[in-house]
C-alpha atoms as a PDB file:
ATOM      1  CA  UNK A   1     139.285  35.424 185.951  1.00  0.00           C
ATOM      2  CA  UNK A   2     138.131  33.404 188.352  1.00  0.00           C
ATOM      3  CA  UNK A   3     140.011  32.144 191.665  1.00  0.00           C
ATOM      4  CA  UNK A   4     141.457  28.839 190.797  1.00  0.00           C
ATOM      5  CA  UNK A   5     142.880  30.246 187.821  1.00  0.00           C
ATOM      6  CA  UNK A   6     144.294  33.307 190.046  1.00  0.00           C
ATOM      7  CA  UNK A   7     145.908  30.657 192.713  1.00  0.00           C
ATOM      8  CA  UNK A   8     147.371  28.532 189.361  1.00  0.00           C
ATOM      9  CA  UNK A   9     149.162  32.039 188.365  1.00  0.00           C
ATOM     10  CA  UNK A  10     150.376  32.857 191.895  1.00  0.00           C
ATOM     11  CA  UNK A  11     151.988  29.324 192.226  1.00  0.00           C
ATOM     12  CA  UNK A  12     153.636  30.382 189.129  1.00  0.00           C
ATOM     13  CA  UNK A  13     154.642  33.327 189.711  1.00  0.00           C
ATOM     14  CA  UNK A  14     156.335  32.407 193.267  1.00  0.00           C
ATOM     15  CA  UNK A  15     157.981  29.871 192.018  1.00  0.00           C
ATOM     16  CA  UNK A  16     159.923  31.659 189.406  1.00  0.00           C
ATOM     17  CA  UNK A  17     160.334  34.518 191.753  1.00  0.00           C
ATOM     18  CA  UNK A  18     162.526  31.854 193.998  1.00  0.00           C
ATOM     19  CA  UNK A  19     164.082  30.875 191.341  1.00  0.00           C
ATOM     20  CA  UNK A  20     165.262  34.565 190.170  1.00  0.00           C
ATOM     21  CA  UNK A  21     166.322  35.386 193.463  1.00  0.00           C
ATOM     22  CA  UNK A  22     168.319  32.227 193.575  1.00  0.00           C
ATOM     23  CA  UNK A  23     170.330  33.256 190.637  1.00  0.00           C
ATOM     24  CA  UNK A  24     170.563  36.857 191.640  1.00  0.00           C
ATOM     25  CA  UNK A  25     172.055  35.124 195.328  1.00  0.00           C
ATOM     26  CA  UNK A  26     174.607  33.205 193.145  1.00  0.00           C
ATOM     27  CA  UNK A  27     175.526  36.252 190.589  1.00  0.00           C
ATOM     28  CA  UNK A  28     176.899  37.900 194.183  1.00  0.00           C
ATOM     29  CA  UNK A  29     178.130  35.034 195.297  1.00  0.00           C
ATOM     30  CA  UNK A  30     180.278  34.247 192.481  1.00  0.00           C
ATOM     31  CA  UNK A  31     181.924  37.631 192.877  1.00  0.00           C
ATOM     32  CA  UNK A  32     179.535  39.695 190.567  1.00  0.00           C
ATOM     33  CA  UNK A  33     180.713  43.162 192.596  1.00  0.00           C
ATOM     34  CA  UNK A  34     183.958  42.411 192.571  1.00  0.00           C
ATOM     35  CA  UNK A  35     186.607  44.896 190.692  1.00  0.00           C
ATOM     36  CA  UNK A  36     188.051  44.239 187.235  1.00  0.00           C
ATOM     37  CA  UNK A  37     191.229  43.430 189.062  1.00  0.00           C
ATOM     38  CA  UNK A  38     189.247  40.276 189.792  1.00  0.00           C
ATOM     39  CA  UNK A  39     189.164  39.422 185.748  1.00  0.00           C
ATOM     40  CA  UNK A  40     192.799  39.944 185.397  1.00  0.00           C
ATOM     41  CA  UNK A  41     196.089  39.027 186.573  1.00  0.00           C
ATOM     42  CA  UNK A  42     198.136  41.872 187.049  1.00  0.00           C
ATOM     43  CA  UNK A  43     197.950  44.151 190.134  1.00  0.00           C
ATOM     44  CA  UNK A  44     196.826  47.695 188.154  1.00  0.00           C
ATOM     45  CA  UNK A  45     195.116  47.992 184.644  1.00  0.00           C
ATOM     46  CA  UNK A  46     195.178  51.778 185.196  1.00  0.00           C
ATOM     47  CA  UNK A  47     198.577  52.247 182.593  1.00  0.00           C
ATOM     48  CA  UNK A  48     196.681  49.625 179.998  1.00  0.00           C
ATOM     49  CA  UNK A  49     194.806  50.537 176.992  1.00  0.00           C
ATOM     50  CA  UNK A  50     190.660  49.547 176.688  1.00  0.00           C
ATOM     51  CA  UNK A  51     191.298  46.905 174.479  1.00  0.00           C
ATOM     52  CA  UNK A  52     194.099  45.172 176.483  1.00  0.00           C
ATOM     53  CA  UNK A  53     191.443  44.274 178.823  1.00  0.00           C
ATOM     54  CA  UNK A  54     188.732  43.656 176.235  1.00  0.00           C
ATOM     55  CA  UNK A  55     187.868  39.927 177.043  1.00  0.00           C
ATOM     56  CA  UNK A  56     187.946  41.018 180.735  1.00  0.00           C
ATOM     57  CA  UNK A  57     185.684  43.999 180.628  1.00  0.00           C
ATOM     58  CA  UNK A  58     183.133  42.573 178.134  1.00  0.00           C
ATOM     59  CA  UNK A  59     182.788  39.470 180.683  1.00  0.00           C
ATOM     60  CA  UNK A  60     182.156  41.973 183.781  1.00  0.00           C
ATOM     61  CA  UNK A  61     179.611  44.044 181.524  1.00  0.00           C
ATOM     62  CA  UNK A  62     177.854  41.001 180.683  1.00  0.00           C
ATOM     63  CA  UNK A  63     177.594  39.921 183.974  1.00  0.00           C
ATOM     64  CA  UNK A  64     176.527  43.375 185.125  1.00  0.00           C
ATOM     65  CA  UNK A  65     173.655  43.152 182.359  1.00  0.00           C
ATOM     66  CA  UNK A  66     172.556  39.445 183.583  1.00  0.00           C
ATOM     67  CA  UNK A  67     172.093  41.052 186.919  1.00  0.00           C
ATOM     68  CA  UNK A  68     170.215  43.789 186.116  1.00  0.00           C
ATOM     69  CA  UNK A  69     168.053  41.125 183.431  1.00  0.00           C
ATOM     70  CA  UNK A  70     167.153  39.107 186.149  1.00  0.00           C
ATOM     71  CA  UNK A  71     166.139  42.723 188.555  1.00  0.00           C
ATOM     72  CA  UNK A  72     163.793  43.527 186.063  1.00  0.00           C
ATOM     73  CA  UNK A  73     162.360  40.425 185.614  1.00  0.00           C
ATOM     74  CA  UNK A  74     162.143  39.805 189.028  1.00  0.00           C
ATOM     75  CA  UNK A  75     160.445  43.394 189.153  1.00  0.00           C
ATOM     76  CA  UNK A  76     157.612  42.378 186.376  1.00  0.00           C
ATOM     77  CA  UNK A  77     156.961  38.844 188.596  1.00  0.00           C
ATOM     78  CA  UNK A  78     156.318  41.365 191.662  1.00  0.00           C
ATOM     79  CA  UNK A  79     153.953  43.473 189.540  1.00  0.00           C
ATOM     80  CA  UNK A  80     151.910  41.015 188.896  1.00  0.00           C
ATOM     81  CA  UNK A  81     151.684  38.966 192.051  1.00  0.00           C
ATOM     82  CA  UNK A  82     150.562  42.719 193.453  1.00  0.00           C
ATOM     83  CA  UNK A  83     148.038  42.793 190.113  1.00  0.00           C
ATOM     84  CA  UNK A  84     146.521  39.209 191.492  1.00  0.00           C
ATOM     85  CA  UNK A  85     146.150  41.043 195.014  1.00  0.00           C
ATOM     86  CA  UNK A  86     144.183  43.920 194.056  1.00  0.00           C
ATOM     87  CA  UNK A  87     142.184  41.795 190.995  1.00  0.00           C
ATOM     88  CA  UNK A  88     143.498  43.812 188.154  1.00  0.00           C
ATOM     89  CA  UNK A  89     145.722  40.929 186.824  1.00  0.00           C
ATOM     90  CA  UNK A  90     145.142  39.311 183.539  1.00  0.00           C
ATOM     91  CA  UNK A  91     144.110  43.151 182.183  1.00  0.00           C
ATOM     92  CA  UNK A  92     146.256  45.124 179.651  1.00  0.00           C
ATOM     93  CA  UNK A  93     148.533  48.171 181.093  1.00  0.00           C
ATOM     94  CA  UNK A  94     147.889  49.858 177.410  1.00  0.00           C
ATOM     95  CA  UNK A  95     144.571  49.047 176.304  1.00  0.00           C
ATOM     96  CA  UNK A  96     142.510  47.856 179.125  1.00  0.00           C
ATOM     97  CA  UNK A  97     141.361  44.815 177.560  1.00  0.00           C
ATOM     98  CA  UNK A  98     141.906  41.394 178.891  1.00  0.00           C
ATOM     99  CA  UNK A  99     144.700  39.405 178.385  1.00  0.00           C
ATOM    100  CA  UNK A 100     144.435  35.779 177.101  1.00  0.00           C
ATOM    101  CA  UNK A 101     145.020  32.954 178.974  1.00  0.00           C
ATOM    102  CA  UNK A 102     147.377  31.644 176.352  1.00  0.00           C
ATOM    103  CA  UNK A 103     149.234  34.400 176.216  1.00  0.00           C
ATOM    104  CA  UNK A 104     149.600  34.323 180.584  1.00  0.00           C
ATOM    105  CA  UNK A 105     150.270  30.430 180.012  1.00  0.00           C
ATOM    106  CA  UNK A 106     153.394  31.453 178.255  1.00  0.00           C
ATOM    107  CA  UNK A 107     154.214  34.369 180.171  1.00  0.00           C
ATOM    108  CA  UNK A 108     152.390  34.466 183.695  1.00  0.00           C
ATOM    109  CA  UNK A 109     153.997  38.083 184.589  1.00  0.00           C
ATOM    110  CA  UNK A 110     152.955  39.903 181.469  1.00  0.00           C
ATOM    111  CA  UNK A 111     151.794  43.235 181.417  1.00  0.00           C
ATOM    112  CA  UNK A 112     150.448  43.854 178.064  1.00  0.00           C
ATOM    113  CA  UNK A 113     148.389  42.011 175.577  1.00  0.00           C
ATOM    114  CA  UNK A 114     149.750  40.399 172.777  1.00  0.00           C
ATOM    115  CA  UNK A 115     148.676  43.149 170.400  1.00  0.00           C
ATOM    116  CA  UNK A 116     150.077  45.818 172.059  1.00  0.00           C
ATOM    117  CA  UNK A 117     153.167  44.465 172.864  1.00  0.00           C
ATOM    118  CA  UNK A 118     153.193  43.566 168.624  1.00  0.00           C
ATOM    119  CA  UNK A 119     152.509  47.131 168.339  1.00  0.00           C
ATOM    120  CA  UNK A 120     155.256  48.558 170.536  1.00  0.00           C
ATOM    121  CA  UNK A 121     157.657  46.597 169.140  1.00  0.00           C
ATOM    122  CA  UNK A 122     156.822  47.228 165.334  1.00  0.00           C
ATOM    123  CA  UNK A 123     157.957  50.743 165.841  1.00  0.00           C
ATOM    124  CA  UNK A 124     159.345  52.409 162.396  1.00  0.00           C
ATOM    125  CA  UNK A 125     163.120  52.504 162.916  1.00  0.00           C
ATOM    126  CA  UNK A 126     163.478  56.189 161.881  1.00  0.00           C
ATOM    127  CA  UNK A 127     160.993  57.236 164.520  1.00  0.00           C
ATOM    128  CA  UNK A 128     163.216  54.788 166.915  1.00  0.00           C
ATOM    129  CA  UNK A 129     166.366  56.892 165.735  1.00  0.00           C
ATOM    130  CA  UNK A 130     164.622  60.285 166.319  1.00  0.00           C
ATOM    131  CA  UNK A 131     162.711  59.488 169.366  1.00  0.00           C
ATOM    132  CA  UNK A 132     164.513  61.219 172.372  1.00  0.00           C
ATOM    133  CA  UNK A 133     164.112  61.262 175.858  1.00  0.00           C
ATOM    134  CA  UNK A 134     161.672  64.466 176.846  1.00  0.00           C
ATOM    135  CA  UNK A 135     164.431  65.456 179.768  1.00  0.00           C
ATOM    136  CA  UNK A 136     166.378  67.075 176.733  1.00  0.00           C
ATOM    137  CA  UNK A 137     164.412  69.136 175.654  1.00  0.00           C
ATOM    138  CA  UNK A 138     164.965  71.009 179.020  1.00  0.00           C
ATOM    139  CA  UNK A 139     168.564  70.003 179.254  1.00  0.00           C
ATOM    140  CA  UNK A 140     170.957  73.054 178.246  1.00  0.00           C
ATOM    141  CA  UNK A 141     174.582  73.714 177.503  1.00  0.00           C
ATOM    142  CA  UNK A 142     176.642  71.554 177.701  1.00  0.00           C
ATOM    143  CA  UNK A 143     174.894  68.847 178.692  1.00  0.00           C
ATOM    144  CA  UNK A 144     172.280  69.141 175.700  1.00  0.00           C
ATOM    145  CA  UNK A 145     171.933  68.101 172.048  1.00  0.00           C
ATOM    146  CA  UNK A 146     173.626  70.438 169.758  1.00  0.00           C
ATOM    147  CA  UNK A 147     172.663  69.185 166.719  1.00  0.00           C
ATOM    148  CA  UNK A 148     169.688  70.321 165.310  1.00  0.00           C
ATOM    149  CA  UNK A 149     168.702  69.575 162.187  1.00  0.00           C
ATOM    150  CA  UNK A 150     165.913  67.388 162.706  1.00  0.00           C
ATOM    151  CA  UNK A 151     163.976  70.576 164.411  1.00  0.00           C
ATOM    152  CA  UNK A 152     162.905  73.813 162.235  1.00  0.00           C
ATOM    153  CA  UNK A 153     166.141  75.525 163.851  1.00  0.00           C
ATOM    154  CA  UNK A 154     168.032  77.716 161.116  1.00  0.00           C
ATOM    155  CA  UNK A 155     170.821  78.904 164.032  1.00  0.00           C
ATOM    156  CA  UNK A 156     174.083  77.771 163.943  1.00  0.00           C
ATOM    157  CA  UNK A 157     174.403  74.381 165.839  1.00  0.00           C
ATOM    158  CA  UNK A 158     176.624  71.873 166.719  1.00  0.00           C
ATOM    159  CA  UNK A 159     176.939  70.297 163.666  1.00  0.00           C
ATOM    160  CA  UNK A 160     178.350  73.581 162.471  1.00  0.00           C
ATOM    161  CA  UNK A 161     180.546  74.000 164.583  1.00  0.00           C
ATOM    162  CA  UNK A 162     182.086  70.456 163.429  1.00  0.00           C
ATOM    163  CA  UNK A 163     181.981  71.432 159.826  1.00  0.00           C
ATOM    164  CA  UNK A 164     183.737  74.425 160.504  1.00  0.00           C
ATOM    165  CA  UNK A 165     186.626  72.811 163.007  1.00  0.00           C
ATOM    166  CA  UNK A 166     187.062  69.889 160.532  1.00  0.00           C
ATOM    167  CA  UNK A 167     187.413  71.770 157.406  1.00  0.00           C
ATOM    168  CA  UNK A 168     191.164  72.507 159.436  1.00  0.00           C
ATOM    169  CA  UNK A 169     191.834  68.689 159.445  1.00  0.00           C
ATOM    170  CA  UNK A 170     191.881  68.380 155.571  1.00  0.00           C
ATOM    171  CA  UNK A 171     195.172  68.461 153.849  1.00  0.00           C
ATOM    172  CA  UNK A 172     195.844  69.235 149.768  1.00  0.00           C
ATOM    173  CA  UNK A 173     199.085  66.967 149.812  1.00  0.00           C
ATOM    174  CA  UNK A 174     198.096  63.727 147.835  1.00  0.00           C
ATOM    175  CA  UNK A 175     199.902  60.962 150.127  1.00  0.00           C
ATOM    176  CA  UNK A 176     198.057  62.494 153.137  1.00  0.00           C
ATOM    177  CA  UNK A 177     194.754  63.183 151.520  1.00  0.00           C
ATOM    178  CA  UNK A 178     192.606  61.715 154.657  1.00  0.00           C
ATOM    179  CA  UNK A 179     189.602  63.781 155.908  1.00  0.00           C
ATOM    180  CA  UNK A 180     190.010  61.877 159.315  1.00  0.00           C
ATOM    181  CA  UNK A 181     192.314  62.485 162.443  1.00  0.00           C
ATOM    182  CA  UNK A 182     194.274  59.927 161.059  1.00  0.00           C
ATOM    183  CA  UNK A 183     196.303  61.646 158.447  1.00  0.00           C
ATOM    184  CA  UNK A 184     199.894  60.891 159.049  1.00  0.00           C
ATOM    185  CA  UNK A 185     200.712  64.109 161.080  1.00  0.00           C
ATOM    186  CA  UNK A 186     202.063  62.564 164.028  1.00  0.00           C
ATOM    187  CA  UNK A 187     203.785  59.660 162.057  1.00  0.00           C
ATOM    188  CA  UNK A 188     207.538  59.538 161.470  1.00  0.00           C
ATOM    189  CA  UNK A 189     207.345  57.335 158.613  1.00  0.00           C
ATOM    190  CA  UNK A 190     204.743  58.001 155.928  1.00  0.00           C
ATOM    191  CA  UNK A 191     202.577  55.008 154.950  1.00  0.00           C
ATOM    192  CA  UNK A 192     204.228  53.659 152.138  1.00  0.00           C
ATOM    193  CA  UNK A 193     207.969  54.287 152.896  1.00  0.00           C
ATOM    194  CA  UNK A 194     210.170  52.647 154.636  1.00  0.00           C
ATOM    195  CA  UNK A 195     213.430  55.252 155.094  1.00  0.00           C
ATOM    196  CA  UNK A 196     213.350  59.420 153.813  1.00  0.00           C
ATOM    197  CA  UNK A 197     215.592  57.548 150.643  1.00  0.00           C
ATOM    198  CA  UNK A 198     212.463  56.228 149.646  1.00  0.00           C
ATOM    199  CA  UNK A 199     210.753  59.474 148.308  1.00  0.00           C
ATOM    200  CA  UNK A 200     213.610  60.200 145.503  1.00  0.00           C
ATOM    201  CA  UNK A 201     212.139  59.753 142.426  1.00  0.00           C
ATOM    202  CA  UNK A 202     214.064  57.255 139.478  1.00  0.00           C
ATOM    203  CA  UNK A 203     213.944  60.337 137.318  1.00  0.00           C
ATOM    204  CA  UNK A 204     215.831  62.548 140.181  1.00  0.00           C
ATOM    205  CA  UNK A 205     218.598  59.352 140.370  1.00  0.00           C
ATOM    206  CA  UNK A 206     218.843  59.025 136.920  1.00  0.00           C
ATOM    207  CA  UNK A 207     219.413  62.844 137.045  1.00  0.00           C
ATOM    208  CA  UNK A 208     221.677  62.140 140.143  1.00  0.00           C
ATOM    209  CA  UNK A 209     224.040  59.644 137.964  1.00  0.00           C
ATOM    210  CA  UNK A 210     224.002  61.552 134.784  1.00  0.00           C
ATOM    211  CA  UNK A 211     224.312  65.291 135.367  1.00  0.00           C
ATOM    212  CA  UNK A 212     224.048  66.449 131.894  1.00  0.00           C
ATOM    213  CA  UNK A 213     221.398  63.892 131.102  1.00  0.00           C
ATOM    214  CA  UNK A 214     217.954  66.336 130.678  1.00  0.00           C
END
């Protein structure tokens, strides 16, 4: 690439690297780092449920996650203005091929060619699911996976130890026949009822009424 196209990029690239730091400067400003008491009107949120505070904790996550956007992007604009420095901008991270200028046109702090980045992104879902981070492999109790069924492992894992503590949780009796947590054990009414009166059959009344009725 030759220098006045270098110089073109560099322009570029400063320019939006003002600009990101600007909005990074007003993030802060606007009391980014501020606690969730910030968000919300009451002095403690300690005795409140998650989902009391849901619009107020989704707005500081999302502002946490612009912040960190604009980081990284601000990283990548850094990259490359290094890249123009040392003349190895313009060049693929993956292949080594050169990167078109259309492609730079669109985005000046690019790292990757367009076929590359086509490729990484065109990953197979199921190898998305089952790709892990390498650290876990070295990771042991109880900080590491337990289940193992995606390995050749024929020991007993974590996901039998599951099966065998849920099997506990299942009950025979029809109007609590739920293989979840919530089964009605800790409920003082029964779904379906409204007072104890409720469970007597018509039969039993009938029976009730008329004792020599059969």
């Amino acid at each position: 690439m030759d220098r006045d196209k270098l110089q073109y990029f560099k322009k570029r690239l400063l320019k939006d690297k003002k600009q990101t730091l600007n909005t990074i400067e007003n993030e802060e400003d606007n009391g980014l780092h501020s606690s969730l008491q910030g968000y919300y009107s009451e002095l403690s949120v300690y005795d409140n449920h998650p989902a009391d505070i849901a619009s107020e904790t989704f707005e500081m996550e999302m502002k946490f996650n612009l912040e960190e956007n604009e980081k990284r992007h601000l990283e990548d604009i850094n990259n490359a203005i290094e890249k123009i420095e040392d003349g190895t901008y313009g060049r693929c991270e993956t292949c080594g091929k050169l990167i078109d200028i259309e492609r730079l046109e669109i985005i000046p702090y690019t790292a990757i060619c367009a076929k590359c980045s086509e490729e990484k992104s065109t990953l197979p879902l199921g190898k998305k699911i089952d790709t892990r981070p390498v650290e876990e492999e070295k990771l042991n109790y109880p900080f590491g996976r337990t289940f193992k069924d995606d390995s050749r492992f024929n020991g007993f894992d974590g996901e039998d130890t599951w099966q065998e503590v849920a099997r506990y949780n299942k009950t025979n009796e029809k109007k609590k026949a739920l293989d979840w947590y919530d089964n009605n054990m800790y409920d003082e009414n029964i779904s379906g009822k409204v007072e104890n009166v409720d469970d007597i059959s018509s039969e039993y009344y009938k029976k009730t009424i008329n004792p020599d009725e059969k």
